[in-house]
Protein backbone atom coordinates (compact mmCIF):
# COMPACT_ATOMS: atom_id res chain seq x y z
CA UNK A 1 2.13 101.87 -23.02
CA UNK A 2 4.40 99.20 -21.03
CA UNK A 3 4.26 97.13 -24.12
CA UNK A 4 6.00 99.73 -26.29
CA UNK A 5 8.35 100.38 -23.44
CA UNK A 6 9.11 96.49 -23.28
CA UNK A 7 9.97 97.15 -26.92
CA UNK A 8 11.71 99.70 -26.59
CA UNK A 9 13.82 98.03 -24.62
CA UNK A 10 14.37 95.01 -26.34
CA UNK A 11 14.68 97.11 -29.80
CA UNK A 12 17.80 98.37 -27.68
CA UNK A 13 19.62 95.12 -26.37
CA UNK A 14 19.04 94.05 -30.10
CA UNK A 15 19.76 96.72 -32.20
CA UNK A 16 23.52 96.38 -32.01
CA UNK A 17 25.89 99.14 -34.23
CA UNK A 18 27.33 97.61 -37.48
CA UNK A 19 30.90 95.98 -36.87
CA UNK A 20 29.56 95.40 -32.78
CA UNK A 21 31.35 91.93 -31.95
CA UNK A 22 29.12 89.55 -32.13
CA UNK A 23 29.46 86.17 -33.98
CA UNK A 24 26.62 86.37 -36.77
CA UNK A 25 25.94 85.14 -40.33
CA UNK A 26 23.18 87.89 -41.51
CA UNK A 27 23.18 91.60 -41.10
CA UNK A 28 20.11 93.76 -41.44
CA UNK A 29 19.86 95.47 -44.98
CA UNK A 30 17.50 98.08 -43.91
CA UNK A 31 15.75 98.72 -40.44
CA UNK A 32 13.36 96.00 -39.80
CA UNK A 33 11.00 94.91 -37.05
CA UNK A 34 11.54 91.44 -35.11
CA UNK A 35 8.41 89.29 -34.83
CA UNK A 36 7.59 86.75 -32.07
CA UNK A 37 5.87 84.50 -34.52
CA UNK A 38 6.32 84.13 -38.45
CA UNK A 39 3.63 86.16 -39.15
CA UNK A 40 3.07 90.17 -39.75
CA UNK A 41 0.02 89.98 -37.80
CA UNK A 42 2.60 88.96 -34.22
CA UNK A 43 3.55 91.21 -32.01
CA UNK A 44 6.63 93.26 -32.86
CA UNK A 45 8.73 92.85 -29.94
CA UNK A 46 12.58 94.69 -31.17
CA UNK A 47 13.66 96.41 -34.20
CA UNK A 48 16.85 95.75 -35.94
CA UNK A 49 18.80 98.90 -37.16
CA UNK A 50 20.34 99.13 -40.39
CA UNK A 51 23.65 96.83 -40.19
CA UNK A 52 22.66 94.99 -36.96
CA UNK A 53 24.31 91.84 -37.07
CA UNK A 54 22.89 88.71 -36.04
CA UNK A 55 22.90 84.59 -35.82
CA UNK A 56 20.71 83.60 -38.31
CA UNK A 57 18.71 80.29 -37.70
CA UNK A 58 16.45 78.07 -40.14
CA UNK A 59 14.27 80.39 -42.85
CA UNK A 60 10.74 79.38 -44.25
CA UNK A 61 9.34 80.71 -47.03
CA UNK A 62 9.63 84.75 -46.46
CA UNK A 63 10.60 84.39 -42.76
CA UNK A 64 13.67 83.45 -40.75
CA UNK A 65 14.38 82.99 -37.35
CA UNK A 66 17.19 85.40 -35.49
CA UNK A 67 19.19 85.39 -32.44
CA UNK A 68 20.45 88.57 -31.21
CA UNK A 69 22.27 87.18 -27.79
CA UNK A 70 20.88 84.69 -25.13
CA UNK A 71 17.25 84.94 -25.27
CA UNK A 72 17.14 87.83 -27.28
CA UNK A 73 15.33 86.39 -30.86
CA UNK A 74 12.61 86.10 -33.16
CA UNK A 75 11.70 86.42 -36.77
CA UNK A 76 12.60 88.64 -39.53
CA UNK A 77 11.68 89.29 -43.29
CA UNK A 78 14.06 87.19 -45.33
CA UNK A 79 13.99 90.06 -47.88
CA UNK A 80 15.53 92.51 -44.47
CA UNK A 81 18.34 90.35 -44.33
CA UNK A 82 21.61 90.37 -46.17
CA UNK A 83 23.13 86.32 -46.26
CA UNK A 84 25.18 86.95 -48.60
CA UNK A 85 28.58 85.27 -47.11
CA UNK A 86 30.66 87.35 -50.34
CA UNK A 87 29.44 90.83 -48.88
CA UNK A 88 30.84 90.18 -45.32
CA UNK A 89 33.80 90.98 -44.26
CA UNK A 90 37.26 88.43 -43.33
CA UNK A 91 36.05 89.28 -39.50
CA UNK A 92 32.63 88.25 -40.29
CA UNK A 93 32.81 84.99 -42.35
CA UNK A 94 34.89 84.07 -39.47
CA UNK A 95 32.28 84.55 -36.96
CA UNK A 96 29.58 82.95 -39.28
CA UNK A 97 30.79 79.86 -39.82
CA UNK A 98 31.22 77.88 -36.88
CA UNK A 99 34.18 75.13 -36.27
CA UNK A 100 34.31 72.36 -33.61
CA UNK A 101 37.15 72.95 -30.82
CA UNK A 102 37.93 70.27 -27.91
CA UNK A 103 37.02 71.14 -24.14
CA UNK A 104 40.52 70.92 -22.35
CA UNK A 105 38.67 70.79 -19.14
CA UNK A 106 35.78 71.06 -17.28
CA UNK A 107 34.01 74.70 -17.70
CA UNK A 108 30.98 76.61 -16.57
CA UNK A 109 28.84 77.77 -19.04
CA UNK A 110 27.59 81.34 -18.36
CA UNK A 111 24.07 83.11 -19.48
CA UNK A 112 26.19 86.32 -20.00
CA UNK A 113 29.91 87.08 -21.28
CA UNK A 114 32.35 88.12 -18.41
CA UNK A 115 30.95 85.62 -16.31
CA UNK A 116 28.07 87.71 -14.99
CA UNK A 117 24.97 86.31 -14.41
CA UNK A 118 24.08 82.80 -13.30
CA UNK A 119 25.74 79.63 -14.31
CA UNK A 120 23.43 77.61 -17.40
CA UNK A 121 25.61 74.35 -17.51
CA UNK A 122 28.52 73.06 -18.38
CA UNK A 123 30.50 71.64 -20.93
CA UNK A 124 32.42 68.69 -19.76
CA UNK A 125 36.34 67.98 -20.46
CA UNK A 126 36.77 66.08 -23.83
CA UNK A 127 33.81 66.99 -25.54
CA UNK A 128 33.61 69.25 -28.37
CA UNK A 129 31.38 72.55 -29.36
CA UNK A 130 31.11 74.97 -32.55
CA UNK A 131 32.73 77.40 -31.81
CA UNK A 132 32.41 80.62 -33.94
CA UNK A 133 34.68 83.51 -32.97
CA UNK A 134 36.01 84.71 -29.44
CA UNK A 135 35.85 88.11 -28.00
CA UNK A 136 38.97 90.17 -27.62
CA UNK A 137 38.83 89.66 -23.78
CA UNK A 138 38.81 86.12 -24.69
CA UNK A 139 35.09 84.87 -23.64
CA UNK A 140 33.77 82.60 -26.17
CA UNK A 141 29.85 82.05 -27.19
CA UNK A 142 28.94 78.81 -27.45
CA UNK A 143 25.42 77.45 -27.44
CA UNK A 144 23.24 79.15 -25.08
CA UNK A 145 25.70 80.67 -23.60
CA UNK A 146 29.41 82.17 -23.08
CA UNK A 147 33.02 80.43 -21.83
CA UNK A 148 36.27 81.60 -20.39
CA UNK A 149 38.33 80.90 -23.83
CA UNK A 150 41.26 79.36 -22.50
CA UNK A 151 39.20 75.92 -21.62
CA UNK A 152 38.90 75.39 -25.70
CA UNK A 153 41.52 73.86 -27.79
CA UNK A 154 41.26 76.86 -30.43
């Protein structure tokens, strides 16, 4: 019983509407579960609704791996997934492909956007990041993590 609660759960931090803003490069064709291992015989551990968007990361054979947010991933289906960059829309090719911007200064790297949570490093003044797409209230994800936009040369 806690198990499918812990699912539950995590089915709901993933399973983000269609058009939610979050920088991604596949969208879920059809409800699908999210594995913890490449295999159907792993534990399901989320489900991805219909639409979901998410950051895709390196597919094997019928499999592909998935982030959904900081620690929030797993593996799919390929076949579940849509990665077809001429079906997204402007808003979402922007977000998929990622483009390297200059660190203007020193800036804290936080574990969630608005600064909440703790801090998970830093990215130093002068070095560069991808960079996808910004929120609206201007906090950017970068690896791992999420930055106050106005430290990036965008």
């Amino acid at each position: 019983m806690n198990g499918m609660v812990v699912g539950m759960a995590l089915a709901f931090t993933l399973a983000l509407p269609m058009g939610a803003a979050v920088a991604a490069d596949a969208m879920a064709k059809e409800e699908t579960d999210v594995y913890d291992s490449q295999s159907a015989n792993g534990n399901v551990i989320a489900t991805l609704r219909e639409g979901t968007m998410v950051d895709l990361g390196a597919c094997g054979g019928t499999w592909c791996a998935i982030v959904a947010g900081p620690g929030k991933g797993g593996f799919v289906r390929a076949v579940a997934m849509n990665m077809n960059p001429g079906s997204m829309s402007k808003r979402q090719k922007a977000a998929a492909y990622p483009r390297e911007v200059k660190v203007l200064s020193d800036v804290d790297i936080y574990e969630q956007r608005g600064g909440g949570g703790r801090v998970i490093g830093i990215l130093r003044q002068g070095t560069t990041t991808l960079l996808r797409q910004c929120s609206s209230d201007n906090w950017c994800p970068v690896s791992g993590g999420w930055v106050w936009g106005d430290f990036l040369a965008r």
